[in-house]
N, C-alpha and C. Protein backbone atom coordinates (compact mmCIF):
# COMPACT_ATOMS: atom_id res chain seq x y z
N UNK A 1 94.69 120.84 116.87
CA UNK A 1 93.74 121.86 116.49
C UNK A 1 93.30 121.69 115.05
N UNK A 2 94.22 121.35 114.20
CA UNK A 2 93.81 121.03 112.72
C UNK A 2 92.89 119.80 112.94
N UNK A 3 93.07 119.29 113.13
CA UNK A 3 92.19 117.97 113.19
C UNK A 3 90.47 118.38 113.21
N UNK A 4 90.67 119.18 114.64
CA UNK A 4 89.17 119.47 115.01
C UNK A 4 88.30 120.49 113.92
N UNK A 5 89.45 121.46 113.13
CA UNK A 5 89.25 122.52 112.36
C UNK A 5 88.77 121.79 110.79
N UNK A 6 89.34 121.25 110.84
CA UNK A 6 89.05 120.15 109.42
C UNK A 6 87.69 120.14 109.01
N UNK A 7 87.47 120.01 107.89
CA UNK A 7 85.79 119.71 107.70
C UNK A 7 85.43 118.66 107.53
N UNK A 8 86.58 117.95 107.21
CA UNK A 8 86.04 116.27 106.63
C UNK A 8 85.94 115.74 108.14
N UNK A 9 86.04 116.33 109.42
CA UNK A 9 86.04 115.42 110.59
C UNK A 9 85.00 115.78 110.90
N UNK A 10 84.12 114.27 111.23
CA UNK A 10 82.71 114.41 111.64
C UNK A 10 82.63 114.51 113.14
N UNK A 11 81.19 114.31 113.51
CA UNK A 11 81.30 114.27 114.99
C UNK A 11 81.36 112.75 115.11
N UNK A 12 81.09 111.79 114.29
CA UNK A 12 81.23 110.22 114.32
C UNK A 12 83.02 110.26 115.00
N UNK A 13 84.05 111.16 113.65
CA UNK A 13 85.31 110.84 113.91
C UNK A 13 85.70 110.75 115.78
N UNK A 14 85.01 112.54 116.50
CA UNK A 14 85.00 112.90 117.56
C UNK A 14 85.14 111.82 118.30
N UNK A 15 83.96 111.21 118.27
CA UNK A 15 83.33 110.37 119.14
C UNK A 15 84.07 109.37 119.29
N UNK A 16 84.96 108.76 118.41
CA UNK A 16 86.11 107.66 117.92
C UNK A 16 87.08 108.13 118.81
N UNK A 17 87.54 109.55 118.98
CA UNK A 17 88.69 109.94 119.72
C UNK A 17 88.98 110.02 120.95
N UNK A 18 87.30 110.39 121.80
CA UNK A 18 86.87 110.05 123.03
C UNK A 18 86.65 108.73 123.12
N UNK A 19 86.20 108.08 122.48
CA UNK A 19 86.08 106.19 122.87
C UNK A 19 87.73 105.77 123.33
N UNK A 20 88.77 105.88 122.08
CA UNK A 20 89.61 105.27 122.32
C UNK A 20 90.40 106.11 123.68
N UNK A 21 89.78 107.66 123.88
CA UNK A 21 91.02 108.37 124.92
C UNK A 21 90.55 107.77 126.50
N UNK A 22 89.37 107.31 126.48
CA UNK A 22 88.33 106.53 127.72
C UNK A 22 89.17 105.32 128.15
N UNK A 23 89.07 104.55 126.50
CA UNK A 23 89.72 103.08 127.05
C UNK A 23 91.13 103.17 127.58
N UNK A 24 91.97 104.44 126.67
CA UNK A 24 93.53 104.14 127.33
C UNK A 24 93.31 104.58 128.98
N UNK A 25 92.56 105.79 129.43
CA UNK A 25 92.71 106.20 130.62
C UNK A 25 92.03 104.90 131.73
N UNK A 26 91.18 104.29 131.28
CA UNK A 26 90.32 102.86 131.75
C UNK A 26 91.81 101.69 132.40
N UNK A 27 92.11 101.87 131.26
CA UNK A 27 93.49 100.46 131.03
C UNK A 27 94.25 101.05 132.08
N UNK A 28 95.32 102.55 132.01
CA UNK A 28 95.91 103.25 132.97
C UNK A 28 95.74 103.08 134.26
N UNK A 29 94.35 103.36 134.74
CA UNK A 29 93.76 103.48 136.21
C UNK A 29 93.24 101.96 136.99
N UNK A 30 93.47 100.96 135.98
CA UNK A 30 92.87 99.42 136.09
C UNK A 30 94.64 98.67 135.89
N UNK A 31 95.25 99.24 135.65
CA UNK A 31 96.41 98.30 136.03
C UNK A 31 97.96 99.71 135.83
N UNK A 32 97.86 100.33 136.60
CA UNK A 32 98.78 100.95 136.78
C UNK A 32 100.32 100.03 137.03
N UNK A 33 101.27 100.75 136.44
CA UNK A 33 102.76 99.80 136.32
C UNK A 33 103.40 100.73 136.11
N UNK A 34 104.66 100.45 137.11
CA UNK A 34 105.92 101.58 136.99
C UNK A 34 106.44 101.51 135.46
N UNK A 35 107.23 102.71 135.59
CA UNK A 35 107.76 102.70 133.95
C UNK A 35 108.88 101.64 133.52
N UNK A 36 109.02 100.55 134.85
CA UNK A 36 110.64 100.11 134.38
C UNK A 36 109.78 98.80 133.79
N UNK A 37 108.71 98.17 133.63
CA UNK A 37 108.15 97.00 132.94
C UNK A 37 108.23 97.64 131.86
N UNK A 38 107.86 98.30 131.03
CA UNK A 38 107.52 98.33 129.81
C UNK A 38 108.76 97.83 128.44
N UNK A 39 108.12 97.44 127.95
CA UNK A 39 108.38 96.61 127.05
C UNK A 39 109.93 96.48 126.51
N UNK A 40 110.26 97.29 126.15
CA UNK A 40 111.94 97.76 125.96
C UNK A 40 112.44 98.68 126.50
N UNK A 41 113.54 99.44 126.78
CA UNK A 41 113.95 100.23 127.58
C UNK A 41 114.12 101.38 126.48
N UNK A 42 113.95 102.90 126.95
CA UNK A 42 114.10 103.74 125.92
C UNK A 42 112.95 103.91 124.52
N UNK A 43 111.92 103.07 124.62
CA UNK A 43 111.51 102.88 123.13
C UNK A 43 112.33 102.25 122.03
N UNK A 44 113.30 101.92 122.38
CA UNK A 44 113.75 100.76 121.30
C UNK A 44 113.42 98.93 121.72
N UNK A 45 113.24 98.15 120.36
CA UNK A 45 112.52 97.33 120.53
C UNK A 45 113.40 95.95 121.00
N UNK A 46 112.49 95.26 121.71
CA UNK A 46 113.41 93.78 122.72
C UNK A 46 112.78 92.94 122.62
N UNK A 47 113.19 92.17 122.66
CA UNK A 47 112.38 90.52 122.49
C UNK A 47 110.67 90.11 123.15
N UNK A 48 110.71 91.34 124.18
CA UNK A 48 109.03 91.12 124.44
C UNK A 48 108.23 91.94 122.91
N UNK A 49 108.77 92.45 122.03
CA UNK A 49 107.96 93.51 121.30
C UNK A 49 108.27 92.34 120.60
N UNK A 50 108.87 91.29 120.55
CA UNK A 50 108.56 90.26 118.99
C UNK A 50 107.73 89.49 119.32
N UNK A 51 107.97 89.02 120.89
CA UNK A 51 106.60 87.72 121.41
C UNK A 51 105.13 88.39 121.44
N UNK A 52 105.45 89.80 121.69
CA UNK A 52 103.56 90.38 121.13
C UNK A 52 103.29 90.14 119.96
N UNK A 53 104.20 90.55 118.69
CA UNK A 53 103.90 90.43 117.43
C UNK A 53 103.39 88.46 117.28
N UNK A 54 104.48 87.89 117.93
CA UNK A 54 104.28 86.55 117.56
C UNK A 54 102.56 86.06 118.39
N UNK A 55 102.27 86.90 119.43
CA UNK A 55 101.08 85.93 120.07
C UNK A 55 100.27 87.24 119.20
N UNK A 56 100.03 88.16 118.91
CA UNK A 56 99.20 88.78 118.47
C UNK A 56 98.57 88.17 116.61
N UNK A 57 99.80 87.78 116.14
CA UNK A 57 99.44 86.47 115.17
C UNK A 57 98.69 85.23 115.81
N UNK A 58 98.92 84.61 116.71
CA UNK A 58 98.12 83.54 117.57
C UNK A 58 96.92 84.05 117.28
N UNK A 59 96.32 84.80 117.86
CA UNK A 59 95.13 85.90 118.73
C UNK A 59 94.17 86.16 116.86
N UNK A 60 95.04 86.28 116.48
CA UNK A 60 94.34 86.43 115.11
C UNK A 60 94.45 85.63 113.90
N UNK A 61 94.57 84.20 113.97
CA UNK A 61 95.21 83.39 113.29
C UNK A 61 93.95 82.77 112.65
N UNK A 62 92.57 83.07 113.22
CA UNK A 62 91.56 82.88 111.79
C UNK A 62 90.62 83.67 111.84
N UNK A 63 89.88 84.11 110.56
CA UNK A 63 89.21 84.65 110.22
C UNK A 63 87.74 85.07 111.46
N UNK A 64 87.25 83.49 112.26
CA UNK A 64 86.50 83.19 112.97
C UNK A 64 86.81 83.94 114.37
N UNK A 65 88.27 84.29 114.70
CA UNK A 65 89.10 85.18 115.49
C UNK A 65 89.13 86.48 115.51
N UNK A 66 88.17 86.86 114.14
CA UNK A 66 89.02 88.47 113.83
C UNK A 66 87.60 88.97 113.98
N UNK A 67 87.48 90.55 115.14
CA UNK A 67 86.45 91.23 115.16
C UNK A 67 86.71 92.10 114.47
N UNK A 68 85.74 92.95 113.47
CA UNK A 68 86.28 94.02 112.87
C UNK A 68 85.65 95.65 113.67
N UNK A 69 84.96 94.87 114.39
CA UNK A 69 84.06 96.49 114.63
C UNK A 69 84.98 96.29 116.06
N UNK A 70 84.65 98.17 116.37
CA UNK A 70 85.03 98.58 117.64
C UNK A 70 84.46 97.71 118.83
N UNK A 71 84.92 97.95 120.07
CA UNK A 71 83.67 97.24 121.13
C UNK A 71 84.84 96.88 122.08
N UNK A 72 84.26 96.40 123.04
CA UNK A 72 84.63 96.58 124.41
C UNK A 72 85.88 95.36 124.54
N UNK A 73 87.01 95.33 125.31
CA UNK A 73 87.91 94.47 125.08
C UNK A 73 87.44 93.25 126.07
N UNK A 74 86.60 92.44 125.99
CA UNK A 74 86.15 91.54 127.53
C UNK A 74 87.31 89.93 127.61
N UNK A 75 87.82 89.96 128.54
CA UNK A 75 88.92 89.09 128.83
C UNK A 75 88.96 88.06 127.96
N UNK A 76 87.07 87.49 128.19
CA UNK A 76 86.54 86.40 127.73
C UNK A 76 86.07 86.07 125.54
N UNK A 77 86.58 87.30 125.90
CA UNK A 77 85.63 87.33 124.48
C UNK A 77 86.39 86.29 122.92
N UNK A 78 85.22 86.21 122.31
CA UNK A 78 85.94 84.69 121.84
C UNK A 78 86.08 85.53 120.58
N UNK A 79 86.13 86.67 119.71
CA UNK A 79 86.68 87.34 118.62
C UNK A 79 87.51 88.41 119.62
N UNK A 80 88.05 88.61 118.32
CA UNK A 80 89.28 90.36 119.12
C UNK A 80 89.54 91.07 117.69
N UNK A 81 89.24 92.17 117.92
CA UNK A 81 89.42 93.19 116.90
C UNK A 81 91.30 93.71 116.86
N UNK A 82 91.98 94.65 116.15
CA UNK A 82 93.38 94.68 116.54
C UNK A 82 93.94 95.67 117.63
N UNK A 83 92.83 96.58 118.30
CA UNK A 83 93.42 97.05 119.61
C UNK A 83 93.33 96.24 120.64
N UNK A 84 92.09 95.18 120.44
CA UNK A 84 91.84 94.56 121.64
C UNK A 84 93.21 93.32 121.62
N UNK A 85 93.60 93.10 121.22
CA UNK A 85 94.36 92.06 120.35
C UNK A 85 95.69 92.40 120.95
N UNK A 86 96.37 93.58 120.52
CA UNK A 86 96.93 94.15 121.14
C UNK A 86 97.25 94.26 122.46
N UNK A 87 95.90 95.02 123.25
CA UNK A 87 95.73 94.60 124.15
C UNK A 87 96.24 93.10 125.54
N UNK A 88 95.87 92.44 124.61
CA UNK A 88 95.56 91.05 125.37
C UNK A 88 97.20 90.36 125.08
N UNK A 89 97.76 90.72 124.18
CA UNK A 89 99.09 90.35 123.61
C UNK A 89 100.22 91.21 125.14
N UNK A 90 99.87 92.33 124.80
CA UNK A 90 100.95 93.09 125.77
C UNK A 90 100.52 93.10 127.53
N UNK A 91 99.36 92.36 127.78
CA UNK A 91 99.16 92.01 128.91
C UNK A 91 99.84 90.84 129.11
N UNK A 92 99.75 89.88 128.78
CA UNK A 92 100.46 88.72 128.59
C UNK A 92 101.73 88.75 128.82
N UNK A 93 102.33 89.05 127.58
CA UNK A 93 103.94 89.28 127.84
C UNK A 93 104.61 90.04 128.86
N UNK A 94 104.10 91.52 129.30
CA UNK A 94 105.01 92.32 130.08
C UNK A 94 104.18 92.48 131.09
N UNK A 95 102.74 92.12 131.78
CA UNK A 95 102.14 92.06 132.64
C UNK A 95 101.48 93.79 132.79
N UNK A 96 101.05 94.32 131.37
CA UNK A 96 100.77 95.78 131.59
C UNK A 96 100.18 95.89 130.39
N UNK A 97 99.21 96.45 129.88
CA UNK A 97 98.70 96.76 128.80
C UNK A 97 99.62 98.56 127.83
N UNK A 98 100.38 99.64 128.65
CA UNK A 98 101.07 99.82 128.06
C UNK A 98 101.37 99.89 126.94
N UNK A 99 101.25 101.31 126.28
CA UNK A 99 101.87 100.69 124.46
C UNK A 99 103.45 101.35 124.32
N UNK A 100 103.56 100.30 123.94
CA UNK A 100 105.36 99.55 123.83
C UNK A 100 105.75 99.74 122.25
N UNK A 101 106.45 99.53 121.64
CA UNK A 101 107.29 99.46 120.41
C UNK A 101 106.75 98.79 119.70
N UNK A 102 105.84 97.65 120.07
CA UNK A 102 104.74 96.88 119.30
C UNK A 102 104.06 97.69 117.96
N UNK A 103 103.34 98.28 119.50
CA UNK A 103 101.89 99.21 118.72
C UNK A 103 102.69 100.72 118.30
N UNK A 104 103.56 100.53 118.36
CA UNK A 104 104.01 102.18 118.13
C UNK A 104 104.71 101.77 116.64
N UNK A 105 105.20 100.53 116.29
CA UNK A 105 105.86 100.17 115.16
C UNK A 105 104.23 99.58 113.90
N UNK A 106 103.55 99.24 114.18
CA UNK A 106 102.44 98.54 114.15
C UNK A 106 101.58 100.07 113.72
N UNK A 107 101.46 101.32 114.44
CA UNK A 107 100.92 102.36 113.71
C UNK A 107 101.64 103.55 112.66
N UNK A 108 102.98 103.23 113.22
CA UNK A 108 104.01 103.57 111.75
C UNK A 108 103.83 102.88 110.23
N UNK A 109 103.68 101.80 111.01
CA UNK A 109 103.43 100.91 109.74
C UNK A 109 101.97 101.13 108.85
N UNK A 110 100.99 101.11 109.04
CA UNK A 110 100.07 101.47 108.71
C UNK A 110 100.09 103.49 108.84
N UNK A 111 100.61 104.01 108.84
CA UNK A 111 100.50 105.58 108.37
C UNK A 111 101.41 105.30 106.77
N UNK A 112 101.90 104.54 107.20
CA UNK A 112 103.02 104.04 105.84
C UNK A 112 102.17 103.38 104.56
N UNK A 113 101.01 103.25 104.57
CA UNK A 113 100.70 102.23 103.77
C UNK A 113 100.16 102.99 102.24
N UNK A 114 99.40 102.64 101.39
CA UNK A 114 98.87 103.74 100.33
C UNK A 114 98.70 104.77 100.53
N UNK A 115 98.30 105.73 99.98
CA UNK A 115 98.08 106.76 100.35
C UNK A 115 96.50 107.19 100.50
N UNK A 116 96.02 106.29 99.89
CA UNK A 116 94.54 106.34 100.01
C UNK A 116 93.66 105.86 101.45
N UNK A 117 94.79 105.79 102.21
CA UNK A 117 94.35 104.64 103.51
C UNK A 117 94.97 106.32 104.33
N UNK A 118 95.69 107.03 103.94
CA UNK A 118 95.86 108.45 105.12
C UNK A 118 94.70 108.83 105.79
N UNK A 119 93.15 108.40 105.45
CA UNK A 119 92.29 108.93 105.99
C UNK A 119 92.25 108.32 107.50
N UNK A 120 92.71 107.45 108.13
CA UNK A 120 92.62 106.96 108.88
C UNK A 120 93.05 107.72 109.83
N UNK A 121 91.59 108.23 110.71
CA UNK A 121 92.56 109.22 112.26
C UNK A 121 92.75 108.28 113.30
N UNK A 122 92.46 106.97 113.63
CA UNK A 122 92.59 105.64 114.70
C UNK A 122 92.83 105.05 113.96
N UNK A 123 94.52 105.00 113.86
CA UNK A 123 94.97 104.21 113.13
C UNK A 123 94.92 102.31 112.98
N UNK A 124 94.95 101.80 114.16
CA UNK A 124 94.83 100.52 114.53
C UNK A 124 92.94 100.53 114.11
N UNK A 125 92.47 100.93 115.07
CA UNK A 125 90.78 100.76 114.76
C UNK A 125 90.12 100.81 113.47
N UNK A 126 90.64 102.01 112.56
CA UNK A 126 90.43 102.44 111.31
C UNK A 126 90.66 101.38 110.63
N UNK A 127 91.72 100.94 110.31
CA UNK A 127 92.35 99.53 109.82
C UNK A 127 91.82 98.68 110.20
N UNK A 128 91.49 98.54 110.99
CA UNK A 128 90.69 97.23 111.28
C UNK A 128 89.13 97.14 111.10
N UNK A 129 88.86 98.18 111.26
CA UNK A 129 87.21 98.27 110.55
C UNK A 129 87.38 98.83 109.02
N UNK A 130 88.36 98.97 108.44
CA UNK A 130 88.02 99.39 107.00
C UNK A 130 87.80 98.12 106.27
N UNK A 131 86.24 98.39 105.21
CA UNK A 131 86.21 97.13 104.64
C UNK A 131 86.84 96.46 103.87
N UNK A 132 87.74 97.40 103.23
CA UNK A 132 88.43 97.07 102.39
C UNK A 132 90.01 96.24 102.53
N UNK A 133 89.88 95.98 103.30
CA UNK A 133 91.09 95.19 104.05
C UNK A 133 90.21 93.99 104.54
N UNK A 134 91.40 92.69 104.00
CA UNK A 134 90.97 91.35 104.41
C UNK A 134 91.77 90.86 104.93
N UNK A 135 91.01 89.77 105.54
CA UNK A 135 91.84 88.90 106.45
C UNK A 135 93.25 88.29 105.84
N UNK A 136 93.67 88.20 104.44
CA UNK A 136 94.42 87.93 104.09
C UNK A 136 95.57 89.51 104.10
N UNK A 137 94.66 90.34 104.54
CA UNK A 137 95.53 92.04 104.22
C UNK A 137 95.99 91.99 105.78
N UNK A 138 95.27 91.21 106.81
CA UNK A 138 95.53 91.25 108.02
C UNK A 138 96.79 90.54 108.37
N UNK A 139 96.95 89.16 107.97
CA UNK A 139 97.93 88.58 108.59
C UNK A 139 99.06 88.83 107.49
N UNK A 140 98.95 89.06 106.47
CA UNK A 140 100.48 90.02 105.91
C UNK A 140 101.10 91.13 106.65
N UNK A 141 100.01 92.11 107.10
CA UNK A 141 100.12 93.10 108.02
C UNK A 141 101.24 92.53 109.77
N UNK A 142 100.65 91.33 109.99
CA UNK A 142 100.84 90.97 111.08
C UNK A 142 102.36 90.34 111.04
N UNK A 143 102.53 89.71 110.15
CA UNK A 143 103.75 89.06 109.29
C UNK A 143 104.98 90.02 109.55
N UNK A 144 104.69 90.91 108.54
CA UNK A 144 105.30 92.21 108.07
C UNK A 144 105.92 92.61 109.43
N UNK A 145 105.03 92.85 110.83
CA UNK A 145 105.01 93.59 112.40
C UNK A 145 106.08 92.68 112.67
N UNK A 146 105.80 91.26 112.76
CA UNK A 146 106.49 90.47 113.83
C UNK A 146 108.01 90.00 112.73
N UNK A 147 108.07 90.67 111.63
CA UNK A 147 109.67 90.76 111.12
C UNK A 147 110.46 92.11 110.58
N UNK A 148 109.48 92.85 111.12
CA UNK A 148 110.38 94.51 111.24
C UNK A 148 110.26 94.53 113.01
N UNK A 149 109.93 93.39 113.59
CA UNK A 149 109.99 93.93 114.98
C UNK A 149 111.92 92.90 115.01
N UNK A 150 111.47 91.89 114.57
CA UNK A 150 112.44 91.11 115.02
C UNK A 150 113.83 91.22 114.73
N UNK A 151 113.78 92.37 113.13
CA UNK A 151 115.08 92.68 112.51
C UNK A 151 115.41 93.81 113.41
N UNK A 152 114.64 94.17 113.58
CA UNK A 152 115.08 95.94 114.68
C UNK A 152 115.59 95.25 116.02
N UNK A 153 114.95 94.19 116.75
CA UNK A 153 115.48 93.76 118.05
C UNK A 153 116.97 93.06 117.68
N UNK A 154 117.08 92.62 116.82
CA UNK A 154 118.26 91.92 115.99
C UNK A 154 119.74 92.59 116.12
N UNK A 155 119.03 93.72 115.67
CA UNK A 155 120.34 95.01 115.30
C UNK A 155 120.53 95.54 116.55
N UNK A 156 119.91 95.35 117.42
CA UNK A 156 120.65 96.12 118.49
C UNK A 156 122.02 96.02 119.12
């Protein structure tokens, strides 16, 4: 309710919240999967949440790779922004698009970051279309994912 009550939220933000609530229900109804695939058991993180981090580095490993604007996730598509990315990472590995310990560690991480970056209400999307973040801010980012994923699967 705060969110919507807010003044700084436009109807642009709105519209951001329905895009992304479309695509998860899209993904849901286009590949439905029992709860026992998903990625680790419980929400704690397992060796499929490090091979996303590790192919989601693949997936974005140059500049020529990296979409920054929103847009449609197409199987084929020869850039990927970081939901689509995501996306295509956790299809791969656990056969479900699903968000797993990946993306749930991956938007901790970024609520974590300056404080000047809190404006972000889509956290993954926001980040990835903010201009102010470069491709060199990207794969530190990505770095960072796939070795707080791997020390957490570590300790278990």
């Amino acid at each position: 309710m705060d969110y919507n009550n807010d003044p700084k939220t436009t109807f642009a933000d709105i519209q951001g919240v329905f895009w992304l609530l479309e695509k998860h229900i899209a993904m849901r109804l286009a590949n439905p999967q029992p709860a026992a695939t998903a990625s680790s058991p419980a929400g704690g993180v397992g060796s499929a949440d490090v091979r996303i981090a590790k192919l989601l580095r693949e997936l974005l490993d140059s500049p020529e790779k990296w979409n920054r604007a929103d847009g449609d996730c197409a199987p084929d598509a020869k850039t990927v922004n970081l939901i689509c990315a995501f996306e295509k990472a956790e299809k791969e590995v656990t056969g479900s698009t699903d968000d797993g310990a990946a993306i749930a560690e991956a938007r901790a991480m970024i609520s974590k970051l300056d404080p000047s970056r809190n404006k972000y209400k889509a956290r993954l999307v926001d980040y990835n279309a903010d201009p102010a973040v470069t491709f060199a801010d990207l794969q530190k980012f990505l770095r960072q994912l796939e070795d707080r994923l791997a020390a957490r699967a570590a300790a278990k």
